[in-house]
Protein backbone atom coordinates (compact mmCIF):
# COMPACT_ATOMS: atom_id res chain seq x y z
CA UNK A 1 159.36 89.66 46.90
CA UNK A 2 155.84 88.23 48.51
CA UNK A 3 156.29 87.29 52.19
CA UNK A 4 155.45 83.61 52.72
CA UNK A 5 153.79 82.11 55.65
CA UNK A 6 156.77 80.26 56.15
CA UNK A 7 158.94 83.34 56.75
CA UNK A 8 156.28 84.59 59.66
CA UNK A 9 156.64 81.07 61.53
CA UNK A 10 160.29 80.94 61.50
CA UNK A 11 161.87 81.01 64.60
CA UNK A 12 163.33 84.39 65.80
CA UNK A 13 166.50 85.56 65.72
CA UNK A 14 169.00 87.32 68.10
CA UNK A 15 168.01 90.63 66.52
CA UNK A 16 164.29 91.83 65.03
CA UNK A 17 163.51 90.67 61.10
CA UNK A 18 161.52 92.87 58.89
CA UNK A 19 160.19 91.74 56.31
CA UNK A 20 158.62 93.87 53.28
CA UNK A 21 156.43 93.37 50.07
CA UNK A 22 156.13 96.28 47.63
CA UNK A 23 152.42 97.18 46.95
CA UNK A 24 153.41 98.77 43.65
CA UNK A 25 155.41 102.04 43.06
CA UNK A 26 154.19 105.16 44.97
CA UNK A 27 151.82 102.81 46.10
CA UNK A 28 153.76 102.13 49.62
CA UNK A 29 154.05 98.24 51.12
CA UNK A 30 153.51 95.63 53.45
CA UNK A 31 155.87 95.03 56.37
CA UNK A 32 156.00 92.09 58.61
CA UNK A 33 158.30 92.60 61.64
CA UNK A 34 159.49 89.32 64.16
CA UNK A 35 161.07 90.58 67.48
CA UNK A 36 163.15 88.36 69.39
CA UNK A 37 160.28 87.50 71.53
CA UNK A 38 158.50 86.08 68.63
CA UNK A 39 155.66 88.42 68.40
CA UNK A 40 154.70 88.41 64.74
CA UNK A 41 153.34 92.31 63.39
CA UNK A 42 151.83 93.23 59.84
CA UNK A 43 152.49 97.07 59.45
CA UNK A 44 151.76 99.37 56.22
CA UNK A 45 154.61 101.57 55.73
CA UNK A 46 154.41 105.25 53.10
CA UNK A 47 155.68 108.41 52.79
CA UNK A 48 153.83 111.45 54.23
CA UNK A 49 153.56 114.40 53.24
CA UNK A 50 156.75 115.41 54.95
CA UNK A 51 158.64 113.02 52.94
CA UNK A 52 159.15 111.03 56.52
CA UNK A 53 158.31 107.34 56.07
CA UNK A 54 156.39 106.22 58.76
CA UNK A 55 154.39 102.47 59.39
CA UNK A 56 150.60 102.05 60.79
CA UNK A 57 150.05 98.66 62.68
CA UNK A 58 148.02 96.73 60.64
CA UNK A 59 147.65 93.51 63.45
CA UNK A 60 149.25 90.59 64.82
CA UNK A 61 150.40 87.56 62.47
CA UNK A 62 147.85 84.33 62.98
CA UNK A 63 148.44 81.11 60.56
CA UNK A 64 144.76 80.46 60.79
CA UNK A 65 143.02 83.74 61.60
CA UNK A 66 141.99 82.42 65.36
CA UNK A 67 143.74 85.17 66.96
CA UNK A 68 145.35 87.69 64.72
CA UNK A 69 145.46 88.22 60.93
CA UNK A 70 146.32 85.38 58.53
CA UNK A 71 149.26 86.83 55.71
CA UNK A 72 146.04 87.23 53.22
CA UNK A 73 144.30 89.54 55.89
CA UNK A 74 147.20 91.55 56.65
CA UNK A 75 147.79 91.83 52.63
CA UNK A 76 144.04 93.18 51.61
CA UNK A 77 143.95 95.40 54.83
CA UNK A 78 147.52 97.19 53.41
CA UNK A 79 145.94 97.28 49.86
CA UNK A 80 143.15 99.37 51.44
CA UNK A 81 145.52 101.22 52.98
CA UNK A 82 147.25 101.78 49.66
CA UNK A 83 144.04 102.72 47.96
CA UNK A 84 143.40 105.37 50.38
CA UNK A 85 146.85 106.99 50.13
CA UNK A 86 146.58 106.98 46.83
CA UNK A 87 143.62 108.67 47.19
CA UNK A 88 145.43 111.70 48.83
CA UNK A 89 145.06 110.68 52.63
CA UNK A 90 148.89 111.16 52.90
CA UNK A 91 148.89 111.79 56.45
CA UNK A 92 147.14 108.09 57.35
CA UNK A 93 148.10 108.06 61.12
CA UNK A 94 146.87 111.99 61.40
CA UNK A 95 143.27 110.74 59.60
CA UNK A 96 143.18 108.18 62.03
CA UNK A 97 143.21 109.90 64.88
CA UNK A 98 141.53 112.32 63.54
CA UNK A 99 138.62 109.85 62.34
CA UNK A 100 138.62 108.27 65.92
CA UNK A 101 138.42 111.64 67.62
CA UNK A 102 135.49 112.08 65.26
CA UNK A 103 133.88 108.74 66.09
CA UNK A 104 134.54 109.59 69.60
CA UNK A 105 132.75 112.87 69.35
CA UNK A 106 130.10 111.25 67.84
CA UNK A 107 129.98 108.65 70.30
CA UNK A 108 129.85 110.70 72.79
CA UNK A 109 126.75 113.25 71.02
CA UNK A 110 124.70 110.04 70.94
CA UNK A 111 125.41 109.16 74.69
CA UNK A 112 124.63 112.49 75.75
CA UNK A 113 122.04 112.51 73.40
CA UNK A 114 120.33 109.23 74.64
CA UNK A 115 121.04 110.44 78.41
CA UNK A 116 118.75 113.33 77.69
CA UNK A 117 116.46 111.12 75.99
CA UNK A 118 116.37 108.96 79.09
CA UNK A 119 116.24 111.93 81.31
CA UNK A 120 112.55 113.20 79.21
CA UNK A 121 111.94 109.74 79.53
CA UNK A 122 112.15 109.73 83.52
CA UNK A 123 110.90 112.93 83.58
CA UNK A 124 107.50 111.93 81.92
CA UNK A 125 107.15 108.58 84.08
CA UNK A 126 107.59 110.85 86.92
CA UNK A 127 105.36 113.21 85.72
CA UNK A 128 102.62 110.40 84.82
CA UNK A 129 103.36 108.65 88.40
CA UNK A 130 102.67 112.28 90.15
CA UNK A 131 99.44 112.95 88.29
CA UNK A 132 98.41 109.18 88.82
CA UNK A 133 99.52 110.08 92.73
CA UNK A 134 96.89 112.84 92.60
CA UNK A 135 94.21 110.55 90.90
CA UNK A 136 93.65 107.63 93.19
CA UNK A 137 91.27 105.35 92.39
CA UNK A 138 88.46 105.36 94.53
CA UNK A 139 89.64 101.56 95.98
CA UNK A 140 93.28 103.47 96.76
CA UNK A 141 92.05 106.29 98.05
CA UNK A 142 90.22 104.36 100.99
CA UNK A 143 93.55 102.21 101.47
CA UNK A 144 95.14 105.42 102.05
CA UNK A 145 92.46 106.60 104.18
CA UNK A 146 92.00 103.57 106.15
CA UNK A 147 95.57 103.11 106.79
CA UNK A 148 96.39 106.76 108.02
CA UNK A 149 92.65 107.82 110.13
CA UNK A 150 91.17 104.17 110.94
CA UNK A 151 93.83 102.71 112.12
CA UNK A 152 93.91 102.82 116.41
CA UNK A 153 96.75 104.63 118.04
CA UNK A 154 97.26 107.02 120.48
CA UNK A 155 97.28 110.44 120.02
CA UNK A 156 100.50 113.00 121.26
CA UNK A 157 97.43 114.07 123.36
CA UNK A 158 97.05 110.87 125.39
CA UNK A 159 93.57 109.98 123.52
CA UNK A 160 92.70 107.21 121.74
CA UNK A 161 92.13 108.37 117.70
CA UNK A 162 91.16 106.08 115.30
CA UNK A 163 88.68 103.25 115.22
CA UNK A 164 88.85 99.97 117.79
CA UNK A 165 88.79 97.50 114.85
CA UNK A 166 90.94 99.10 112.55
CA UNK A 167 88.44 99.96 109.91
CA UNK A 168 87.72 96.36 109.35
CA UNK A 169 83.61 97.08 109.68
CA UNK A 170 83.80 99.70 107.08
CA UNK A 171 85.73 97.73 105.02
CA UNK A 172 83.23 95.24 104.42
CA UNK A 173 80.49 97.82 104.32
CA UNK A 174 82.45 99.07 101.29
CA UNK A 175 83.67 96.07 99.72
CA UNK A 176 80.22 94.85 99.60
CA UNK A 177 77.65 97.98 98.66
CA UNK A 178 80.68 100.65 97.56
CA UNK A 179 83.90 99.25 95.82
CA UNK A 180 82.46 97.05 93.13
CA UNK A 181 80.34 99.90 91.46
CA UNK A 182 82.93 102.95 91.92
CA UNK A 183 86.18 101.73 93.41
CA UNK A 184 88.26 101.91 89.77
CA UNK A 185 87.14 105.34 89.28
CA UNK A 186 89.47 107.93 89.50
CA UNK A 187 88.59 109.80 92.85
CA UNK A 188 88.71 113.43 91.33
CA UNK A 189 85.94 112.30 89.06
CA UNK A 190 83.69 111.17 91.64
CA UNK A 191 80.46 112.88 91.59
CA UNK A 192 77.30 113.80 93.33
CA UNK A 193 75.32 111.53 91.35
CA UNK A 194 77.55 108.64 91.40
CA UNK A 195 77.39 108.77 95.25
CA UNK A 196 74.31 109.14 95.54
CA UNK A 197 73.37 106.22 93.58
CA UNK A 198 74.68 104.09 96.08
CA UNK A 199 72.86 105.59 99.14
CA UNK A 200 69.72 105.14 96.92
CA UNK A 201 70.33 101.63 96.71
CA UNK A 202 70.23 101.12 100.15
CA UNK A 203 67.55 103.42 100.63
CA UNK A 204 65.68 101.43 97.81
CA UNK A 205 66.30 97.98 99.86
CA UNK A 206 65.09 99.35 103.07
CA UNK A 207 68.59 99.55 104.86
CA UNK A 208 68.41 103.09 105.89
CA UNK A 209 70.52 102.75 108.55
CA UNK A 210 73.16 101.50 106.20
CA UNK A 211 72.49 104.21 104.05
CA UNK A 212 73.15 106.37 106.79
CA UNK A 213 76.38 104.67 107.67
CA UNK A 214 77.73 104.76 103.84
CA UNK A 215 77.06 108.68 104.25
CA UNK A 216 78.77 109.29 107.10
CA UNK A 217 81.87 106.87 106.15
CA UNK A 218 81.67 108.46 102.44
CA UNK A 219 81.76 112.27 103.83
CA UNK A 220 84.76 111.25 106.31
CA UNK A 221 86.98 110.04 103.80
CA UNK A 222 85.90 112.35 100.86
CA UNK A 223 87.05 115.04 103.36
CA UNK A 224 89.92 113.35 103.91
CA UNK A 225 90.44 113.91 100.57
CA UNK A 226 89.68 117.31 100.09
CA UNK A 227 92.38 117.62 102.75
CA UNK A 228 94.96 116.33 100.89
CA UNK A 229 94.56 117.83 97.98
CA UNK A 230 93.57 114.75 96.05
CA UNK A 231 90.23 115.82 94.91
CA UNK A 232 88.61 119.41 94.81
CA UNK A 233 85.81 119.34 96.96
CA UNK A 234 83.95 116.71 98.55
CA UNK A 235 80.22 115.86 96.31
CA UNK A 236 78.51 115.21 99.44
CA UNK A 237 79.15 118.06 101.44
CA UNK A 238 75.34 119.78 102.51
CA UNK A 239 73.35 115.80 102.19
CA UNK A 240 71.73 115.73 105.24
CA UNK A 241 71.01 112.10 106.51
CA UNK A 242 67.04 112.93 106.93
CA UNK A 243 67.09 112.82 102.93
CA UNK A 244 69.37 109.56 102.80
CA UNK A 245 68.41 107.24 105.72
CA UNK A 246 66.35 109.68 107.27
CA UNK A 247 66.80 111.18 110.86
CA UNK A 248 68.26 109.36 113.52
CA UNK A 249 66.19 108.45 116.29
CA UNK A 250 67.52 107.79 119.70
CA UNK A 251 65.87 104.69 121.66
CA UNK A 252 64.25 106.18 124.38
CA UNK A 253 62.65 102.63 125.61
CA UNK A 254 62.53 102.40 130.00
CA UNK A 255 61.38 100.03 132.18
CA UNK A 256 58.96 101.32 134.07
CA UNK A 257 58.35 99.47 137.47
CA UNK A 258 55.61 97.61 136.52
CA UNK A 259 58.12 96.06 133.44
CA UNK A 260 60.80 95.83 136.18
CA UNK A 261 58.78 93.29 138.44
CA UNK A 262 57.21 91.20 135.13
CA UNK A 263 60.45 90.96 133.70
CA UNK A 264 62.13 89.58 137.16
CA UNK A 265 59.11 86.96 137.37
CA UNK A 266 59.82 85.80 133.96
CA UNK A 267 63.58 85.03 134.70
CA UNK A 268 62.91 81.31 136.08
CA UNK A 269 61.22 80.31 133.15
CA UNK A 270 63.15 82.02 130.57
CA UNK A 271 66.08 79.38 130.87
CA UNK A 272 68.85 81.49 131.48
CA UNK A 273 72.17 80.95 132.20
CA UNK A 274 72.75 81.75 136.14
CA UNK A 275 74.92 84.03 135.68
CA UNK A 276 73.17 85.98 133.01
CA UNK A 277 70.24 86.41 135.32
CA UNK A 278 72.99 88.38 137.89
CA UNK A 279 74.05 90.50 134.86
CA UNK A 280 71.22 91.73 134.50
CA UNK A 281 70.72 92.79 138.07
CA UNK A 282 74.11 94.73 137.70
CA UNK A 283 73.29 96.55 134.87
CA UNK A 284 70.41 98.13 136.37
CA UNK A 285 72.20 98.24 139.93
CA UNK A 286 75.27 100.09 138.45
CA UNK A 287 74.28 101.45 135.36
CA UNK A 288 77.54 99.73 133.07
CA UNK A 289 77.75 99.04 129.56
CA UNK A 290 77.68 95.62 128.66
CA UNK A 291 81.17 95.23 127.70
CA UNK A 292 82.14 96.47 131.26
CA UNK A 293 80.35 94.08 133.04
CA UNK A 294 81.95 91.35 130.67
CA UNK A 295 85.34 92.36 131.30
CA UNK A 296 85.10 92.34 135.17
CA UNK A 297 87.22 90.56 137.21
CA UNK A 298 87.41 89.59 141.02
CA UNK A 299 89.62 91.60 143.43
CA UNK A 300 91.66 88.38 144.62
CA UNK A 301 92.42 87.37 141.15
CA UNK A 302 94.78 90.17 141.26
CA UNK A 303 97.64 88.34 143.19
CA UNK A 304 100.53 90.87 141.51
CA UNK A 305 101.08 93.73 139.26
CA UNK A 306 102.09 91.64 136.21
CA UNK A 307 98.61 89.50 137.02
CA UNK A 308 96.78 92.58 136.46
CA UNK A 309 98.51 93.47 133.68
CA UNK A 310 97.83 90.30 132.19
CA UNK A 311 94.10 89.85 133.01
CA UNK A 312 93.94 93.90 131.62
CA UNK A 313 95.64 92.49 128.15
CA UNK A 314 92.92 89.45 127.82
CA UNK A 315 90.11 91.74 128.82
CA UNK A 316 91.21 94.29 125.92
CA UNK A 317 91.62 91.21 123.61
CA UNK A 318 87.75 90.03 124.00
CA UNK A 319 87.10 93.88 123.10
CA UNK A 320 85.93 94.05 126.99
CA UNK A 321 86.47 96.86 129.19
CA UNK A 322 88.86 95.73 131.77
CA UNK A 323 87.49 96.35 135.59
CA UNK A 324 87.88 94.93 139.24
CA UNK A 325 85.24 94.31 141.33
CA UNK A 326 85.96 94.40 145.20
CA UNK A 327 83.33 93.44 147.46
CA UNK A 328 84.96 93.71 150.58
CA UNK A 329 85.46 97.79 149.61
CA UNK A 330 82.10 97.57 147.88
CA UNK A 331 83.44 99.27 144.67
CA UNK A 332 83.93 98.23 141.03
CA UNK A 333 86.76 100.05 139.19
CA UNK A 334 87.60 100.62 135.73
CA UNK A 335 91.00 102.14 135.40
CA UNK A 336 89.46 102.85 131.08
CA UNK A 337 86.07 103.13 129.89
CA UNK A 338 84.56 104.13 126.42
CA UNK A 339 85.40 107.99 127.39
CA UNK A 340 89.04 106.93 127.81
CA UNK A 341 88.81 108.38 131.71
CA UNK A 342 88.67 105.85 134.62
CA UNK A 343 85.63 105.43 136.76
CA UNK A 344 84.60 103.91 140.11
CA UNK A 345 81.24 102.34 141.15
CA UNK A 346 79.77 102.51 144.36
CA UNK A 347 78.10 98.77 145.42
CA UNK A 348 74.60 99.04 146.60
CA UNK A 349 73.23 96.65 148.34
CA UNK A 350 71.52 95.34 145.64
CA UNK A 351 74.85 94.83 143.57
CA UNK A 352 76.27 92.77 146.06
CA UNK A 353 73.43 90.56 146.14
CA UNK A 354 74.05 90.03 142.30
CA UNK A 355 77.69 89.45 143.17
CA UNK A 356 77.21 87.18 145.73
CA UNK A 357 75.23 85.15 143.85
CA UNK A 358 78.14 85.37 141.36
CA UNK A 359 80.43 84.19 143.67
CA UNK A 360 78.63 81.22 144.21
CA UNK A 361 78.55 80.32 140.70
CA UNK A 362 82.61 81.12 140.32
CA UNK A 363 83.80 77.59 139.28
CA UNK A 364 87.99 76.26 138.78
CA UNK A 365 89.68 77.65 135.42
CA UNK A 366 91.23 74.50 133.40
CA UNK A 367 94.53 74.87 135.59
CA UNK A 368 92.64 74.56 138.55
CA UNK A 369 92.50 77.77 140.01
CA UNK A 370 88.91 79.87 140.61
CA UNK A 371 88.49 81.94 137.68
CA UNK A 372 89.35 85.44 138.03
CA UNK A 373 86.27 86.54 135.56
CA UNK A 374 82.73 87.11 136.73
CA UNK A 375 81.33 86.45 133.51
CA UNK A 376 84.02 83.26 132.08
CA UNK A 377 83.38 81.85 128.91
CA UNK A 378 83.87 77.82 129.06
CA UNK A 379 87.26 77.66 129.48
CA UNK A 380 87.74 80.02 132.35
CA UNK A 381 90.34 81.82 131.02
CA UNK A 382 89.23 84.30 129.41
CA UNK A 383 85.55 86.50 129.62
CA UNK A 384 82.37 85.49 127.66
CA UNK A 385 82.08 86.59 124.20
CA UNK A 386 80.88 90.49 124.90
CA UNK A 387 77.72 89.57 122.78
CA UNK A 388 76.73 86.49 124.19
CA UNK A 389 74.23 88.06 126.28
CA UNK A 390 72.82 90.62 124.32
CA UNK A 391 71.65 87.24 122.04
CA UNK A 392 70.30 85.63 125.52
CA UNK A 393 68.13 88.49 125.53
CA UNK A 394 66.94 88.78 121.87
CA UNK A 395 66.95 85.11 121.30
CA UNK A 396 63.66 85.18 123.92
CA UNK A 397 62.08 88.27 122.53
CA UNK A 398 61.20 86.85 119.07
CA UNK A 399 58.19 85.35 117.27
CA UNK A 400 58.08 81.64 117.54
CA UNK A 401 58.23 81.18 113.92
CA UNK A 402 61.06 83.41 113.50
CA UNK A 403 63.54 80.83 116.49
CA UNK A 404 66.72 80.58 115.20
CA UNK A 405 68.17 77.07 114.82
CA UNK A 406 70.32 75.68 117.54
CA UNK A 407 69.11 78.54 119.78
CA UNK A 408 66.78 79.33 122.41
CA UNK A 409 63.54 77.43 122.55
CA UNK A 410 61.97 80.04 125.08
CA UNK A 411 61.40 82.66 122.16
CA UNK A 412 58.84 84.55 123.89
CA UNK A 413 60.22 84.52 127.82
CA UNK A 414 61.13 87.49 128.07
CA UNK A 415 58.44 89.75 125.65
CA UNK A 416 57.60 92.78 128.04
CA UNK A 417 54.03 94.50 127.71
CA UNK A 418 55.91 97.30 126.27
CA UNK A 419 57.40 96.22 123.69
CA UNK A 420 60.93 94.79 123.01
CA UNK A 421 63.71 95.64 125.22
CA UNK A 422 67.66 95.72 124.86
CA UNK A 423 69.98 95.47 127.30
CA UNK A 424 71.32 99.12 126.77
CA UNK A 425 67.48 100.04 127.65
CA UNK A 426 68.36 98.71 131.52
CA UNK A 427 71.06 101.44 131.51
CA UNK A 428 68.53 103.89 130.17
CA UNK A 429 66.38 102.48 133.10
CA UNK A 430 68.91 102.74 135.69
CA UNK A 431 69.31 106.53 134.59
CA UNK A 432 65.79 107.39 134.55
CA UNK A 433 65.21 105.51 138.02
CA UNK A 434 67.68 108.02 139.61
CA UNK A 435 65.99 111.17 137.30
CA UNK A 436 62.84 110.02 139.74
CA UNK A 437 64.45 109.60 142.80
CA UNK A 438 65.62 113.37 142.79
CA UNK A 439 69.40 112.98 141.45
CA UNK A 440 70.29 116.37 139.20
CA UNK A 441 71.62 115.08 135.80
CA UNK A 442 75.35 115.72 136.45
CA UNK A 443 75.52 113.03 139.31
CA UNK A 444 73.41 110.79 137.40
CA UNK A 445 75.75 111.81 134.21
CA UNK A 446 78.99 110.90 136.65
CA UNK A 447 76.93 107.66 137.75
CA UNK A 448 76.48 106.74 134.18
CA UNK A 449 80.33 107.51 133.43
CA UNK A 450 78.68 110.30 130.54
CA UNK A 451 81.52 112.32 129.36
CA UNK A 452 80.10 115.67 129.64
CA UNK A 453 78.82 117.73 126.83
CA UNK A 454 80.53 121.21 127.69
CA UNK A 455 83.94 121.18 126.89
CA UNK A 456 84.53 124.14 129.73
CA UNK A 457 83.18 121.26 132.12
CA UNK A 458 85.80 119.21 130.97
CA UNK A 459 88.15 121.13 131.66
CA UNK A 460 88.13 122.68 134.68
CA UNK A 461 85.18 120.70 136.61
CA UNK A 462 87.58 118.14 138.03
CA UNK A 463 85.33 116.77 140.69
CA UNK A 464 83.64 113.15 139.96
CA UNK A 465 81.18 113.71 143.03
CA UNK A 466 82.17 110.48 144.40
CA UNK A 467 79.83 111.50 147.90
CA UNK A 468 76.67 112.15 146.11
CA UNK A 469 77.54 108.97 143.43
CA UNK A 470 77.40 106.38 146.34
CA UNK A 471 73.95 108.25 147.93
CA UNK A 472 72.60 107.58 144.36
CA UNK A 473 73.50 104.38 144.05
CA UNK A 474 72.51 103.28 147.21
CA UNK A 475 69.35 104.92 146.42
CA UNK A 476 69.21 102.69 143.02
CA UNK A 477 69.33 99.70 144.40
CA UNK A 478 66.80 100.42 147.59
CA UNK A 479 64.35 101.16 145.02
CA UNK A 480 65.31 97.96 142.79
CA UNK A 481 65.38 95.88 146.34
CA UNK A 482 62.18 96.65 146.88
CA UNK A 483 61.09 96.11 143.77
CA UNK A 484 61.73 92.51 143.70
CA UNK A 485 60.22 91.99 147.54
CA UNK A 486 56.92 93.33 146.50
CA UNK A 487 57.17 89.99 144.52
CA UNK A 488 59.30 87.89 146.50
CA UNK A 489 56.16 86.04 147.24
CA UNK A 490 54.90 84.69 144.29
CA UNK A 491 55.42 81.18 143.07
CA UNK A 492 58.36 80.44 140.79
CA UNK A 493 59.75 83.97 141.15
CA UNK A 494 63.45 84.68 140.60
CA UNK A 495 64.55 86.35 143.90
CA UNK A 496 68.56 87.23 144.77
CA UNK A 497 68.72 86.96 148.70
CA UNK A 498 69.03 90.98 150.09
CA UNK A 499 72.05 91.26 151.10
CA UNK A 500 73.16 93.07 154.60
């Protein structure tokens, strides 16, 4: 007899029902069991080879298919069943398991298979990321470079290493005559010629000290490279910079006394600011750098520890060099300088006139308090931009066609017979004024704050000849003192009051 759909939906009993319908003789049949939990099973039942019967689970009874197998299902799935029996698969639960052991193993071959496929895979993209490691682009390698030798920091040594700004000057030096003609090619295929197309660029458009710059910044990072491995050898290793941008040449512009006095009677016309008439005075009193003298403070400024510490931060901000200036002990100190050691001044007479005439000009900072710079920019607060002079100076040293707009009318104030003059010459001055007063070199050198050329003298020569320092400054500014009185009487000439 066929089972019915309405035997598989009626109720269950107090003991299982099985149900059967014969497939056929030999040809085994289909069994529906209900337990007395009403779960509904389709099973095909056969002989094996034993001569045991036995029954393989078809599925679960659903009327409509939703979750199980309708009686139609369960009927063509035990006719397959059938057929393969039939066939000689006796032993159906045995093939079973032995088919799903076989789809297993084959399941598991292709996952192995495709782990070792993902593992090449890897191994490649590894392989391709490694070699693209060791072929930077130009552009990357100077990231890399930048990053790990520009960048400022100090050294397990104590001393400063890398540059003030970061790299940021180079940067633009490359972005602009570097990058956009060789900064996607691979690094280890740089070569001579492509480098040297650049620095004949610049040498073509008359910027040889550019060119120069390129081939100095070029060599430092292509040895950079060479350290690391990333290319073989660095292309311009043996250019010499007297076949780029040709030789360097050192200014070697002085004063000479003559200049000295022309240049001091040309300060009351030359529209200066008050206070850049004293720098100038200290520059050639004391020999400093211009950023020194524009990060100098006043001795009472310093009121506590954490005011110095703060005034020291803002100086180092404005890319000053931070320094206090006591009159009272006639000395001007600057706990850092350029050769990362500390150095003291010794205040002529001369200097103080300068500062005294600087400490008439001192004026209130916007809280109201005298401003603890000597050289303030509007606000007080901080020092004047550490270029601002330097511009005083060139601004008057110019053609009058060539003014710039919005600057100094006075182009040609401060033209010397000589020549053209920088501020960095009055230092050079200041030097050669003591060479002619009978100084030896090293005191002028320790004057000068020069960090010595023999590394043995670093070392071991520990004294700063403070003794013979003050003699030679005092000497200075005698000579620069009398100087200006050989002129203090002519009309309309700048004259700082000599001070006792």
């Amino acid at each position: 007899m066929a089972i019915t759909d309405k035997e598989m939906k009626a109720r269950p009993g107090a003991k299982d029902v099985w149900l059967r319908e014969s497939l056929g003789y030999g040809q085994g049949a289909l069994q529906a069991r209900i337990t007395r939990t009403g779960e509904r099973r389709f099973y095909y039942r056969y002989v094996e080879t034993s001569g045991n019967e036995a029954r393989l689970l078809i599925g679960p009874y659903s009327a409509d298919g939703a979750s199980g197998l309708t009686l139609a299902q369960a009927r063509d799935k035990a006719r397959e069943l059938s057929t393969l029996y039939r066939s000689g698969v006796r032993d159906l639960r045995q093939h079973f398991e032995a088919q799903a052991a076989a789809d297993s193993a084959r399941l598991e071959a292709q996952r192995l298979a495709a782990e070792a496929e993902a593992r090449r895979l890897q191994a490649e993209a590894d392989a391709e990321a490694l070699a693209s490691s060791r072929r930077l682009t130009v552009r990357q390698l100077f990231d890399r470079w930048r990053a790990t030798d520009l960048q400022p920091h100090v050294g397990a040594d104590g001393k400063r290493v890398g540059r003030k700004d970061g790299g940021a000057f180079v940067a633009a030096q490359f972005e602009r005559h570097v990058l956009p003609f060789i900064g996607d090619l691979a690094a280890s295929d740089l070569t001579r010629q492509d480098l040297l197309a650049i620095l004949d660029a610049r040498k073509a458009a008359g910027t040889l000290r550019t060119a120069n710059m390129l081939l100095t910044d070029l060599r430092q990072m292509l040895a950079f490279a060479v350290e690391r491995a990333i290319v073989a050898s660095n292309p311009l290793q043996g250019i010499q910079r007297r076949k780029i941008g040709g030789k360097d040449t050192e200014r070697e512009r002085v004063l000479s006394d003559a200049e000295l006095r022309q240049l001091w009677a040309a300060l009351p016309s030359a529209r200066l600011n008050p206070r850049s008439r004293c720098a100038l005075g200290l520059i050639l009193a004391t020999g400093v750098r211009v950023g020194e003298a524009t990060g100098a403070t006043w001795a009472d400024a310093h009121t506590s520890r954490d005011r110095t510490i703060l005034l020291r931060a803002v100086a180092e901000s404005a890319d000053t060099k931070f320094g206090i200036v006591d009159m009272a002990a006639r000395t001007w100190h600057l706990p850092d300088t350029k050769n990362q050691r500390e150095h003291t001044i010794h205040l002529s007479g001369f200097a103080l006139t300068c500062l005294q005439e600087l400490a008439q000009l001192r004026e209130l900072d916007e809280r109201g308090e005298p401003s603890p710079w000597l050289f303030p920019d509007r606000s007080r607060l901080q020092p004047v931009c550490v270029k601002s002079l330097g511009k005083q100076i060139a601004d008057r040293q110019r053609p009058a066609d060539k003014r710039m707009k919005h600057r100094a009318k006075s182009t040609e104030a401060l033209l010397l017979d000589a020549g053209p003059w920088t501020l960095h010459d009055l230092r050079r001055t200041a030097a050669t004024i003591l060479a002619r007063l009978g100084f030896s070199t090293d005191v002028i050198d320790e004057c000068l704050n020069h960090k010595l050329q023999s590394k043995v003298a670093r070392i071991y020569i520990r004294d700063r000849r403070e003794a013979d320092q003050r003699r030679a400054f005092d000497a200075l500014g005698a000579h620069l003192d009398d100087l200006l009185l050989k002129i203090a009487s002519t009309p309309n000439v700048h004259r700082l009051a000599v001070a006792s």
